[in-house]
PDB file of N, CA and C in Angstrom:
ATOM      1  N   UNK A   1       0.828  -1.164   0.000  1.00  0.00           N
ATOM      2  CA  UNK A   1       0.000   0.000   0.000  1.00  0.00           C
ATOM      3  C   UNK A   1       0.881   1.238   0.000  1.00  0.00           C
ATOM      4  N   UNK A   2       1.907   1.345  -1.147  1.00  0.00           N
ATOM      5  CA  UNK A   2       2.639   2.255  -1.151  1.00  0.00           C
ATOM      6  C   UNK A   2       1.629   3.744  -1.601  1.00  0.00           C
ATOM      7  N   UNK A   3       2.162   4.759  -1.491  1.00  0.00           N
ATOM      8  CA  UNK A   3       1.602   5.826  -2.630  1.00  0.00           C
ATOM      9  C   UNK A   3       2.134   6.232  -3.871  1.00  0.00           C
ATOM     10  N   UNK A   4       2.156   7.110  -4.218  1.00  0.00           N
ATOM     11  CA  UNK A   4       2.591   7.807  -5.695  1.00  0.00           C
ATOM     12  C   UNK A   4       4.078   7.605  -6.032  1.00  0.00           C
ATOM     13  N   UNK A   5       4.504   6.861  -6.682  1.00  0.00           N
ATOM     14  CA  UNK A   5       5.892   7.276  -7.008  1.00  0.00           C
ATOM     15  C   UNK A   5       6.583   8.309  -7.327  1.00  0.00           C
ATOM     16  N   UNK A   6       7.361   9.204  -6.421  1.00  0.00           N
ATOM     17  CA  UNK A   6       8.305  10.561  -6.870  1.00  0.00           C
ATOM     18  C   UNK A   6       8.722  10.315  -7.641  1.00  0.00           C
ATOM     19  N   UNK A   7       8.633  10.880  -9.001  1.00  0.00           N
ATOM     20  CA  UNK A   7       9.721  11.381 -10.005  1.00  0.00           C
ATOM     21  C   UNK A   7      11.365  12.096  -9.254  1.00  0.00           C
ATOM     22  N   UNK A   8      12.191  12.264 -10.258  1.00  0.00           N
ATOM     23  CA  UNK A   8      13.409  12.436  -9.837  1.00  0.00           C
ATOM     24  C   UNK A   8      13.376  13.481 -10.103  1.00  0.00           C
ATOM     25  N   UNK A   9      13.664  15.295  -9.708  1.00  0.00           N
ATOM     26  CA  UNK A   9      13.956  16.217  -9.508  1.00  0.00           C
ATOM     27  C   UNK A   9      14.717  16.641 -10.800  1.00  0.00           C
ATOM     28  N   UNK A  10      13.931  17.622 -11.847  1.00  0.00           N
ATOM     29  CA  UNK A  10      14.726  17.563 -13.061  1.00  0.00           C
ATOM     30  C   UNK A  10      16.104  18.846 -13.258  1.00  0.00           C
ATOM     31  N   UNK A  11      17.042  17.986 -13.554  1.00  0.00           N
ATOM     32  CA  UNK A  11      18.351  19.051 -13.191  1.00  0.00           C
ATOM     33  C   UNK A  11      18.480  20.053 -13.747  1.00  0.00           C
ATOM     34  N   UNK A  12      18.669  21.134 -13.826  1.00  0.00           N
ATOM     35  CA  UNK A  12      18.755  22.645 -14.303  1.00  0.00           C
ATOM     36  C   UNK A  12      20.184  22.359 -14.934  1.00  0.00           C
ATOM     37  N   UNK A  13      20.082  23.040 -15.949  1.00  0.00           N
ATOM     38  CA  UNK A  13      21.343  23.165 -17.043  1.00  0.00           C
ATOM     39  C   UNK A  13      22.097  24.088 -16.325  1.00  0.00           C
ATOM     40  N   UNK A  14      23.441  24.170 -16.392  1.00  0.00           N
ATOM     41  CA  UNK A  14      24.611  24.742 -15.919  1.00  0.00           C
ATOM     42  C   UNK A  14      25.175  26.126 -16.750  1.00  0.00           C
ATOM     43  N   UNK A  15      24.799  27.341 -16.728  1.00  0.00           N
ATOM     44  CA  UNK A  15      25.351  27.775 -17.909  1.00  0.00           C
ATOM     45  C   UNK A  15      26.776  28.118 -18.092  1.00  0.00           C
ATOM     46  N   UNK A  16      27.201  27.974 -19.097  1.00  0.00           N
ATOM     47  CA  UNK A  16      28.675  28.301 -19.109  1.00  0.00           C
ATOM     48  C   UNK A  16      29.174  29.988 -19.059  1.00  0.00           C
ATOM     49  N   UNK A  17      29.636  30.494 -18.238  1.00  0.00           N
ATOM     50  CA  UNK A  17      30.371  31.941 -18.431  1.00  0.00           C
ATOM     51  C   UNK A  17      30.855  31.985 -19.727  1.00  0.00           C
ATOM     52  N   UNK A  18      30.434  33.363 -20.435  1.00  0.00           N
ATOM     53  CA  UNK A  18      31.266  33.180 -21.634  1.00  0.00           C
ATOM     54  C   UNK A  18      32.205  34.128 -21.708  1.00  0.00           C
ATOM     55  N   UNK A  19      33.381  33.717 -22.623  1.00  0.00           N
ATOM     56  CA  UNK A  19      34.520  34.557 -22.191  1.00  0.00           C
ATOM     57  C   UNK A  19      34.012  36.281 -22.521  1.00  0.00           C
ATOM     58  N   UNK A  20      34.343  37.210 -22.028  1.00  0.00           N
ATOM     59  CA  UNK A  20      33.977  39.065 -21.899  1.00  0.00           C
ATOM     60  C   UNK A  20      34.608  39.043 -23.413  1.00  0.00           C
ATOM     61  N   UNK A  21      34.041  40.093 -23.995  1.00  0.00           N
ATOM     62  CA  UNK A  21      34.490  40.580 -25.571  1.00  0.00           C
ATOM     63  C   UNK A  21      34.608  42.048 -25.281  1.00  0.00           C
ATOM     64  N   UNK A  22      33.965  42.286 -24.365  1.00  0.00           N
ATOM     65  CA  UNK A  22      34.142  43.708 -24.131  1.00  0.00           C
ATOM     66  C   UNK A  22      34.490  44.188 -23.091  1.00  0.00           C
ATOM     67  N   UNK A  23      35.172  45.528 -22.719  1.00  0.00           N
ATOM     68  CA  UNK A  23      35.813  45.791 -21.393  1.00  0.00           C
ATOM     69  C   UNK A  23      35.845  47.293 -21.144  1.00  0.00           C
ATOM     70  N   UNK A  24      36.339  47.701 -19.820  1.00  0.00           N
ATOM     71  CA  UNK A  24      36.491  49.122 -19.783  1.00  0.00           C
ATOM     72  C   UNK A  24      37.455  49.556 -20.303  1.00  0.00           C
ATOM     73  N   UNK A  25      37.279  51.317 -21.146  1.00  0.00           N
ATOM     74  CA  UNK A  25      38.593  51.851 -21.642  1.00  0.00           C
ATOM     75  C   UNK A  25      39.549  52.846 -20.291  1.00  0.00           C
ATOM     76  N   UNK A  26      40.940  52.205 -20.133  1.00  0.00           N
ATOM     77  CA  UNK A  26      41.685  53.227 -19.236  1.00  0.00           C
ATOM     78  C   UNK A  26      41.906  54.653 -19.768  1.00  0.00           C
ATOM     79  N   UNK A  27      41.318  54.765 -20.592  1.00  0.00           N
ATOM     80  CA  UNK A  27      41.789  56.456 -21.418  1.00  0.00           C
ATOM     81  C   UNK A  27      40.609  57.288 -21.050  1.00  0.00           C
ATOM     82  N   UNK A  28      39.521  57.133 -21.745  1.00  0.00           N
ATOM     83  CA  UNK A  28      38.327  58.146 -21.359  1.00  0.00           C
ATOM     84  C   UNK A  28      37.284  57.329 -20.202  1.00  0.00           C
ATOM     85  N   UNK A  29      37.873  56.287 -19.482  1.00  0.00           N
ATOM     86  CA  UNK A  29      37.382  55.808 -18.519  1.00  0.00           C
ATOM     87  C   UNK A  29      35.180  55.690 -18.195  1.00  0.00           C
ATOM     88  N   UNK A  30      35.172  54.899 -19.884  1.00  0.00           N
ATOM     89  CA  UNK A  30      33.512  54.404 -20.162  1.00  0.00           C
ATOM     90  C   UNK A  30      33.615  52.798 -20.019  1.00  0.00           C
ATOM     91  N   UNK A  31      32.800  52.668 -19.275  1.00  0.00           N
ATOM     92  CA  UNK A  31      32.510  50.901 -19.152  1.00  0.00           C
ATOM     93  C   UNK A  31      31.753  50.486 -20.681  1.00  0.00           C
ATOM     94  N   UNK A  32      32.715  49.262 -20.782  1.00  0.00           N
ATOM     95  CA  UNK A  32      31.815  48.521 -21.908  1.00  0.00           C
ATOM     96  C   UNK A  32      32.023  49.161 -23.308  1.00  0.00           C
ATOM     97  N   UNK A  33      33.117  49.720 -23.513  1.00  0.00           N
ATOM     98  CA  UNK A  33      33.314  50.175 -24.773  1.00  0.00           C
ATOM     99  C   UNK A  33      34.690  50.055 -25.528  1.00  0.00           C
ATOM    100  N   UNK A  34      35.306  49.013 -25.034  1.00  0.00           N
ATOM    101  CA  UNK A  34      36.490  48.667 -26.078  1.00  0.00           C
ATOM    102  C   UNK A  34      36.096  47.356 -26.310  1.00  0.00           C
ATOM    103  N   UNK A  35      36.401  47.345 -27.278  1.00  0.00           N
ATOM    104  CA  UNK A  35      35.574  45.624 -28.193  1.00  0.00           C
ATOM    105  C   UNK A  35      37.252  45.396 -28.696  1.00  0.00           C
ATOM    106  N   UNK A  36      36.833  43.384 -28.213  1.00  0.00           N
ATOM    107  CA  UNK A  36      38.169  42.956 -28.727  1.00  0.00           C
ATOM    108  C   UNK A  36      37.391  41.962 -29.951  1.00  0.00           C
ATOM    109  N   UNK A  37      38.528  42.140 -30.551  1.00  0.00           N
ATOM    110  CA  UNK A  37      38.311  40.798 -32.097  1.00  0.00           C
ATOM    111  C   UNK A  37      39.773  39.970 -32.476  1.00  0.00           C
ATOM    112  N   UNK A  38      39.376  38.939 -32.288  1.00  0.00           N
ATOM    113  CA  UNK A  38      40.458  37.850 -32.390  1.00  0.00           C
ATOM    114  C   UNK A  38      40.190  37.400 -33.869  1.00  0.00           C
ATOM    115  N   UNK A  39      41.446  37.434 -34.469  1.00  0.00           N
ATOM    116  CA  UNK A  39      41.594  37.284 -35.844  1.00  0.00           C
ATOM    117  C   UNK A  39      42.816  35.814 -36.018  1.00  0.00           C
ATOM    118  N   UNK A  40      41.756  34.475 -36.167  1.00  0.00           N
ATOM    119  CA  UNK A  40      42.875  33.733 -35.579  1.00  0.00           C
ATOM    120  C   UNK A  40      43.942  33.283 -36.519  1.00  0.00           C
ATOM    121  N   UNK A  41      43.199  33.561 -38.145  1.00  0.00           N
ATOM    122  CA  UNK A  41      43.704  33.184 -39.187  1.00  0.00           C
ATOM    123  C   UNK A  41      44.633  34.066 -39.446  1.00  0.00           C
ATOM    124  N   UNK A  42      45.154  35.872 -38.921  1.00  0.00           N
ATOM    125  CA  UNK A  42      46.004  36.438 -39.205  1.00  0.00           C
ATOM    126  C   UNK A  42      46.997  36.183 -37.759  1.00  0.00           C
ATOM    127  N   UNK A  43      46.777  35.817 -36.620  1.00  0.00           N
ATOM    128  CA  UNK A  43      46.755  35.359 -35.075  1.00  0.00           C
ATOM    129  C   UNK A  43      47.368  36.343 -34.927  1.00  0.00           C
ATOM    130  N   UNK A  44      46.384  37.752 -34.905  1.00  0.00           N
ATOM    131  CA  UNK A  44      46.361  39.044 -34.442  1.00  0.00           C
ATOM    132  C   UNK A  44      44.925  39.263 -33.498  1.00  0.00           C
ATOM    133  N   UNK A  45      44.959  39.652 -32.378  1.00  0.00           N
ATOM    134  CA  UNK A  45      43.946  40.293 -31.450  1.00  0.00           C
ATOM    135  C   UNK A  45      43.977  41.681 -31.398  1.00  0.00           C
ATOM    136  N   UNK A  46      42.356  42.709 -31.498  1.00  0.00           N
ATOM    137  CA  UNK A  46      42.335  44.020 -32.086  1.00  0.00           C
ATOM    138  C   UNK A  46      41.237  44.042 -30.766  1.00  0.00           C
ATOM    139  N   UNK A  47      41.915  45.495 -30.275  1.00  0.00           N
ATOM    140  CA  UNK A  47      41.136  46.578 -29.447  1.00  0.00           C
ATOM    141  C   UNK A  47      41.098  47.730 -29.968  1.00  0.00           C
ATOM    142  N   UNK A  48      39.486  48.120 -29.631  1.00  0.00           N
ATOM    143  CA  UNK A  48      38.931  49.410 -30.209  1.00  0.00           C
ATOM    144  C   UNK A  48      38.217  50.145 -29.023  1.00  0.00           C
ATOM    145  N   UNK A  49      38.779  51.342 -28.694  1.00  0.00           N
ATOM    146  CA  UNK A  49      37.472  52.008 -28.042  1.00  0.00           C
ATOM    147  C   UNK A  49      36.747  52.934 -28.967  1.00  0.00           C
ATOM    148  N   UNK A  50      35.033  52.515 -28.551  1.00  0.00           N
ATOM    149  CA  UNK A  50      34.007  53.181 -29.560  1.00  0.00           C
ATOM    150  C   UNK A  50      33.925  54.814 -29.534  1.00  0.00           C
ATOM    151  N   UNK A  51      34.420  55.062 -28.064  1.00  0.00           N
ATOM    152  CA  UNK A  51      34.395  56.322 -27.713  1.00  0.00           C
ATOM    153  C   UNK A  51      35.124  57.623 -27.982  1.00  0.00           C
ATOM    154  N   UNK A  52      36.593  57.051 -27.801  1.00  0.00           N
ATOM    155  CA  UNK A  52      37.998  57.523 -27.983  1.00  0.00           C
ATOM    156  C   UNK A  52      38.462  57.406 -29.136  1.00  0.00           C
ATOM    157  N   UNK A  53      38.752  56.126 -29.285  1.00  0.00           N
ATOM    158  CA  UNK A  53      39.379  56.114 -30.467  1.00  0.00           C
ATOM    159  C   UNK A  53      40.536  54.994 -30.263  1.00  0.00           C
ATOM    160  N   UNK A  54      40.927  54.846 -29.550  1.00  0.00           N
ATOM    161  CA  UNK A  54      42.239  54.080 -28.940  1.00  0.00           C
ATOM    162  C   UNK A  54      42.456  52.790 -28.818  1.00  0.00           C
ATOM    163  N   UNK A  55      42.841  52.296 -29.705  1.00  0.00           N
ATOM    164  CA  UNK A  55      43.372  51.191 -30.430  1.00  0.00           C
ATOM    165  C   UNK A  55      45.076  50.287 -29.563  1.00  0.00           C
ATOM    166  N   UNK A  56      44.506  48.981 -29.993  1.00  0.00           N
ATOM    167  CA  UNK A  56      45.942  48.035 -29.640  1.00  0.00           C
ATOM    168  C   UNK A  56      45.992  46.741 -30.789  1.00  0.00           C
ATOM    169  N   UNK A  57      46.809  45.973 -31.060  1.00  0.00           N
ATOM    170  CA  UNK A  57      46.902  45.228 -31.416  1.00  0.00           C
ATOM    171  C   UNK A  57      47.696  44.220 -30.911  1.00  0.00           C
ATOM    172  N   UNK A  58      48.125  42.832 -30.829  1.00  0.00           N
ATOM    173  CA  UNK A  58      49.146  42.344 -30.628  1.00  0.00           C
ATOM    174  C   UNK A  58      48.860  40.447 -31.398  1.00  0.00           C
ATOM    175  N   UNK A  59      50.087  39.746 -31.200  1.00  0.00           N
ATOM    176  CA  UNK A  59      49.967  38.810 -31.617  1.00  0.00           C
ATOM    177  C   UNK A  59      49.549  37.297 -30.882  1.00  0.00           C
ATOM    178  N   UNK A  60      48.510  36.976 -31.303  1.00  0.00           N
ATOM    179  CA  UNK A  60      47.826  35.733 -30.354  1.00  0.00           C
ATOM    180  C   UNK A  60      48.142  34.560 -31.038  1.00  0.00           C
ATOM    181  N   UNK A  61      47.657  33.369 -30.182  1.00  0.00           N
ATOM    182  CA  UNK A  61      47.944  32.241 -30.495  1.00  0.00           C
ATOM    183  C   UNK A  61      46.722  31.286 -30.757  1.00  0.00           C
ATOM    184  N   UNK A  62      46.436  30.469 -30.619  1.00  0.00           N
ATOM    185  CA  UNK A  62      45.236  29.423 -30.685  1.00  0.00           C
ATOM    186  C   UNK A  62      44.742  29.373 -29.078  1.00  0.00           C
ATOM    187  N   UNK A  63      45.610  29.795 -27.944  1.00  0.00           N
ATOM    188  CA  UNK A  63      44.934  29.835 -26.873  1.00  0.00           C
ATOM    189  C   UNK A  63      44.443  31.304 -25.993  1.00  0.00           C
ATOM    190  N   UNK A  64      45.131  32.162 -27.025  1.00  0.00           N
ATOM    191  CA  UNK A  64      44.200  33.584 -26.505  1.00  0.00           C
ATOM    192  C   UNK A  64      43.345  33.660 -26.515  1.00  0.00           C
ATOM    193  N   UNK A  65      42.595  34.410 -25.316  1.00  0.00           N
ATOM    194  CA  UNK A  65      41.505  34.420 -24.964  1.00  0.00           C
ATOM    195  C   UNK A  65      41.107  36.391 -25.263  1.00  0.00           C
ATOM    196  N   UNK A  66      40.231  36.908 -25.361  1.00  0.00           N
ATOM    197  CA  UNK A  66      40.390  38.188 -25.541  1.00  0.00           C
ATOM    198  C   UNK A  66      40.599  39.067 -24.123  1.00  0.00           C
ATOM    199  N   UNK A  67      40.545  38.321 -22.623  1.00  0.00           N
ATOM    200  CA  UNK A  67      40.871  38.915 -21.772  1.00  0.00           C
ATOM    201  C   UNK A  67      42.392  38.905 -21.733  1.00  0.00           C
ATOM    202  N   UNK A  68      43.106  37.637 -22.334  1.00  0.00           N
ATOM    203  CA  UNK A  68      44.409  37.900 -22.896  1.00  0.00           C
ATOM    204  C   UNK A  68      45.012  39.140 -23.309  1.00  0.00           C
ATOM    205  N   UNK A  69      44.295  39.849 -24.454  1.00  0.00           N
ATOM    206  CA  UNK A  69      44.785  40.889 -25.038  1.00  0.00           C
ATOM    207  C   UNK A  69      44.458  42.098 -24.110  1.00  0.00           C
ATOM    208  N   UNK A  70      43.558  42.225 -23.492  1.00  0.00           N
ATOM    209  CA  UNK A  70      43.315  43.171 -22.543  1.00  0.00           C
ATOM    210  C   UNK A  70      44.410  43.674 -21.559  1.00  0.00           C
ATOM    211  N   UNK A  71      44.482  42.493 -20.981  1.00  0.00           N
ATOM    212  CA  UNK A  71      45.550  42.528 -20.063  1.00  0.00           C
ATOM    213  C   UNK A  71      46.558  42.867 -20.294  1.00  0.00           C
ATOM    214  N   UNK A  72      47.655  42.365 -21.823  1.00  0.00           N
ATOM    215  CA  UNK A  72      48.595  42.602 -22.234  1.00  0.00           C
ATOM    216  C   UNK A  72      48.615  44.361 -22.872  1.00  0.00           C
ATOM    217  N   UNK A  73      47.288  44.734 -22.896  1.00  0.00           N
ATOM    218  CA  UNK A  73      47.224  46.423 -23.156  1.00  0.00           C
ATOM    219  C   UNK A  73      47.066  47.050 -21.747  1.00  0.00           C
ATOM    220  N   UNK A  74      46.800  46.691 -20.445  1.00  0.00           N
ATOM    221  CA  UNK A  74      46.705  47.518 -19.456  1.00  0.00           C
ATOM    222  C   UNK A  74      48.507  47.328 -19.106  1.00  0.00           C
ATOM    223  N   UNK A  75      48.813  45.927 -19.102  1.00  0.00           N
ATOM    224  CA  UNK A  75      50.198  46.005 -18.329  1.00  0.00           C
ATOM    225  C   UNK A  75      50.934  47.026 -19.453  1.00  0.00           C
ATOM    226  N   UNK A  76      50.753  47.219 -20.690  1.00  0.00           N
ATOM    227  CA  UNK A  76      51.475  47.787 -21.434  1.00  0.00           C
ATOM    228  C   UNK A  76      51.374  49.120 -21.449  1.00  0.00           C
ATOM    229  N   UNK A  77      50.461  49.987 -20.714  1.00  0.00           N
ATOM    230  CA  UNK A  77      49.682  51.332 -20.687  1.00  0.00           C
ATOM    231  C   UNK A  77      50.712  51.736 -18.820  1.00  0.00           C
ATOM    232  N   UNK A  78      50.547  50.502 -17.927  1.00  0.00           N
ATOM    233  CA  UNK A  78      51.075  50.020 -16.987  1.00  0.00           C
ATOM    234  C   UNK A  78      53.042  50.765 -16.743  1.00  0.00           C
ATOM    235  N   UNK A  79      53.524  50.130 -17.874  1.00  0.00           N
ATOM    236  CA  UNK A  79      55.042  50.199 -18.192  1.00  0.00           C
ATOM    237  C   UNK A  79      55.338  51.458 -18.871  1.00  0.00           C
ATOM    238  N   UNK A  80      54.526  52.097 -19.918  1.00  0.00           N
ATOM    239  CA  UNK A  80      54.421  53.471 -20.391  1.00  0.00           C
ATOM    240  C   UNK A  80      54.932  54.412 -19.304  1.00  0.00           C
ATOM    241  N   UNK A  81      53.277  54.102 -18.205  1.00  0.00           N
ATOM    242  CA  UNK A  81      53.573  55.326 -17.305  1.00  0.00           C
ATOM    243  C   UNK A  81      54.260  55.583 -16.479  1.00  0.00           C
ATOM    244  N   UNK A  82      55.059  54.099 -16.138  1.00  0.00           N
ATOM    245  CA  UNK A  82      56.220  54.186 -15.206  1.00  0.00           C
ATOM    246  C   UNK A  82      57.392  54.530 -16.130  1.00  0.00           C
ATOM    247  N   UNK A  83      57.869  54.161 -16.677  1.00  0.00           N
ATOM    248  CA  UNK A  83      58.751  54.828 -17.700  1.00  0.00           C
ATOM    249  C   UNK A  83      58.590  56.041 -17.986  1.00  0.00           C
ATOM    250  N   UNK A  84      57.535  57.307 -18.482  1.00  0.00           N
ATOM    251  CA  UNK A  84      57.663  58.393 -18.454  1.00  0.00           C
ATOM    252  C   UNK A  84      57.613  59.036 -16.743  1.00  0.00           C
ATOM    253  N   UNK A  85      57.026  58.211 -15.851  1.00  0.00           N
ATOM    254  CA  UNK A  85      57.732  58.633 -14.392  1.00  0.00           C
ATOM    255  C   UNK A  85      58.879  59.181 -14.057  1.00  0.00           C
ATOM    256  N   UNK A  86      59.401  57.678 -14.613  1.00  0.00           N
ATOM    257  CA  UNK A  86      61.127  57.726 -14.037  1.00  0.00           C
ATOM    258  C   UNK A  86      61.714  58.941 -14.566  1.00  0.00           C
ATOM    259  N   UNK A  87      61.359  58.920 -16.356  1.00  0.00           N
ATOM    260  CA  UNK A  87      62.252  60.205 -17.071  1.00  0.00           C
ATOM    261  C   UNK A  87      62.001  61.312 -16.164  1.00  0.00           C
ATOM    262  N   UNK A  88      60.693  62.068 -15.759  1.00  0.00           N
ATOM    263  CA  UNK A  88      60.942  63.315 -15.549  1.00  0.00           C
ATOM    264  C   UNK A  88      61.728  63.237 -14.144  1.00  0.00           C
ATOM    265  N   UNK A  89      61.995  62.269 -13.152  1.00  0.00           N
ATOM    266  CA  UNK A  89      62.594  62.349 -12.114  1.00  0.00           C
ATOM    267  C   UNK A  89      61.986  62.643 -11.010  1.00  0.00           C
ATOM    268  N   UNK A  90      62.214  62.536  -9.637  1.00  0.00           N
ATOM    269  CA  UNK A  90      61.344  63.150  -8.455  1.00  0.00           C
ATOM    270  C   UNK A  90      61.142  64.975  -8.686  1.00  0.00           C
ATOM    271  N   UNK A  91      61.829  65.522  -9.368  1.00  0.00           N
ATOM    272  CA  UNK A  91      61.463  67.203  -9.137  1.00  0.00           C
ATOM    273  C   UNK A  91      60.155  67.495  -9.405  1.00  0.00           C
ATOM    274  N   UNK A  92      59.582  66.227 -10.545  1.00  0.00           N
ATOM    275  CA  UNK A  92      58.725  66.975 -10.999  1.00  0.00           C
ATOM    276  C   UNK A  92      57.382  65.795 -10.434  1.00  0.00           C
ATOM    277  N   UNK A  93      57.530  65.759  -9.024  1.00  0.00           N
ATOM    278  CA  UNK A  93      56.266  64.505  -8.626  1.00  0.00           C
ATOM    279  C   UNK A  93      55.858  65.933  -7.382  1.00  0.00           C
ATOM    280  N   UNK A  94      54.777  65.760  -6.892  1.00  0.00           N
ATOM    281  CA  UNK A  94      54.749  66.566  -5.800  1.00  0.00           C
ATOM    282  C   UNK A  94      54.855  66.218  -4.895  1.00  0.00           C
ATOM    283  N   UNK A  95      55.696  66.746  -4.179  1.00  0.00           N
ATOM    284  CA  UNK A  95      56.028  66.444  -2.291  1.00  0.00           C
ATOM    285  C   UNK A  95      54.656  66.463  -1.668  1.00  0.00           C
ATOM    286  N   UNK A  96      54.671  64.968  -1.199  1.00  0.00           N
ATOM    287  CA  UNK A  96      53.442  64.987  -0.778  1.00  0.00           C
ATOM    288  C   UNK A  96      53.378  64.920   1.113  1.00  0.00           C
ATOM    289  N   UNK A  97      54.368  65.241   1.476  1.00  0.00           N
ATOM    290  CA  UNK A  97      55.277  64.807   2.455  1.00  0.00           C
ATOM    291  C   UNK A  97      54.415  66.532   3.457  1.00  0.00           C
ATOM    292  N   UNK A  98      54.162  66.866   2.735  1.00  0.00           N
ATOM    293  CA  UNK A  98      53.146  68.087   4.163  1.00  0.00           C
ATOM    294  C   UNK A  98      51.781  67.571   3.891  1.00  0.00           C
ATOM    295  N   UNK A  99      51.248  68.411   4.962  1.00  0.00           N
ATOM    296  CA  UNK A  99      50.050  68.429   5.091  1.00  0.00           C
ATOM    297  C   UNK A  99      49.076  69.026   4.784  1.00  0.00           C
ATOM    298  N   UNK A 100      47.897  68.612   4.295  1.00  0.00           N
ATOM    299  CA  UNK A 100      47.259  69.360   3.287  1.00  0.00           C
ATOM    300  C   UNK A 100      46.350  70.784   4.068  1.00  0.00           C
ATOM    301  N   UNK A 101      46.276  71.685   3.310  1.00  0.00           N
ATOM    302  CA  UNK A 101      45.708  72.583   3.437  1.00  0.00           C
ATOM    303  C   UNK A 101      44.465  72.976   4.086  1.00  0.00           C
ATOM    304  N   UNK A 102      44.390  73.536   5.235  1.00  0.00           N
ATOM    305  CA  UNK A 102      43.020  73.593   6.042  1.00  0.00           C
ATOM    306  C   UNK A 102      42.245  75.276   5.587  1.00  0.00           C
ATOM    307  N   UNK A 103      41.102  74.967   4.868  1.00  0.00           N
ATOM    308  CA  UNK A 103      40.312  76.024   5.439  1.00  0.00           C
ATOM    309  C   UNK A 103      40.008  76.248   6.208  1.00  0.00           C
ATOM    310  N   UNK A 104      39.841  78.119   6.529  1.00  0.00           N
ATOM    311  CA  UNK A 104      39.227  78.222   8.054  1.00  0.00           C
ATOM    312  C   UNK A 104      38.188  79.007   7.766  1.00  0.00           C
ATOM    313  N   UNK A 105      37.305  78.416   8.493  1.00  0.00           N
ATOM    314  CA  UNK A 105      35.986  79.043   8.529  1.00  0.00           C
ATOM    315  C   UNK A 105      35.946  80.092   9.703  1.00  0.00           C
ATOM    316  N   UNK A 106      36.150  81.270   9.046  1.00  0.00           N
ATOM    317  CA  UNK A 106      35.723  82.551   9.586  1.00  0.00           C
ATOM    318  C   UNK A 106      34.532  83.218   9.226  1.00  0.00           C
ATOM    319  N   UNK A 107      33.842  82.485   8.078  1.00  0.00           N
ATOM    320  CA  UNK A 107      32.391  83.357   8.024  1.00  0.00           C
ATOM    321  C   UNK A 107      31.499  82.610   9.230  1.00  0.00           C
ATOM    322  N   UNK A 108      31.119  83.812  10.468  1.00  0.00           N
ATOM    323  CA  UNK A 108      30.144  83.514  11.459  1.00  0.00           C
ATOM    324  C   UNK A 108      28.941  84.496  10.950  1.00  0.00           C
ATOM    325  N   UNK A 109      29.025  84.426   9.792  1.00  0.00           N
ATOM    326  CA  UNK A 109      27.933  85.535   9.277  1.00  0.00           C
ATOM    327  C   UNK A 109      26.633  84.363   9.401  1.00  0.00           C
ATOM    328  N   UNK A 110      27.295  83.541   8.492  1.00  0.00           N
ATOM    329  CA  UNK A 110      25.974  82.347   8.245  1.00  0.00           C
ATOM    330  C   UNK A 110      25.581  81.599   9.084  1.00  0.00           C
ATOM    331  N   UNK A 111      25.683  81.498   9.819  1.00  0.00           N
ATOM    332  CA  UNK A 111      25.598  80.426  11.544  1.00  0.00           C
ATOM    333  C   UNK A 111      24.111  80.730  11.960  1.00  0.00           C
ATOM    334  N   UNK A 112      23.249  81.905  11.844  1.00  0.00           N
ATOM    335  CA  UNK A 112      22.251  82.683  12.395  1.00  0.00           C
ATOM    336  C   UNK A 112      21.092  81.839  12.635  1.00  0.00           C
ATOM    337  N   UNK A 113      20.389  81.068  14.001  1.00  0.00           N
ATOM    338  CA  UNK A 113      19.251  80.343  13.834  1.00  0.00           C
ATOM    339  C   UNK A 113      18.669  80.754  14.345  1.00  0.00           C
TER     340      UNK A 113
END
């Protein structure tokens, strides 16, 4: 005198993450507007920002991924700016070594309740 037989709990599909094609630009700093395109037959990877204008290229393989090329344009934007760092030298960084500037509030004009 059993009852109803349970069915088995039907499994939900898994979705796969798919790899990002698109990313933020470090130049005019808009989300979602440099588009990468992997060109595997020339095994060149191309960044574009829609906004700017500002372009990369470099050479991929059969296992680049387009966050690949991304990366290899931030570390490369990365090494730029430390390199034009170094050239101008500490004279031209600002001593950041005081303390910043206090206003003083001397208008007791506006205080009135």
């Amino acid at each position: 005198m059993g009852g109803k037989r349970k069915s088995k709990p039907r499994q939900m599909k898994k979705r796969l993450a798919g790899v990002p094609t698109q990313f933020d630009c470090p130049f005019c700093n808009h989300s979602n507007t440099v588009q990468c395109k992997m060109d595997q037959a020339a095994q060149v990877g191309k960044l574009l920002c829609r906004i700017c204008g500002t372009s990369y290229q470099m050479e991929i393989n059969s296992l680049s991924d387009p966050i690949d090329v991304y990366s290899a344009w931030i570390d490369e934007c990365q090494e730029v700016n430390a390199r034009i760092l170094s050239e101008k030298g500490p004279s031209s960084r600002r001593d950041r070594s005081r303390s910043p500037r206090r206003l003083d509030d001397d208008d007791d004009e506006d205080d009135d309740f």
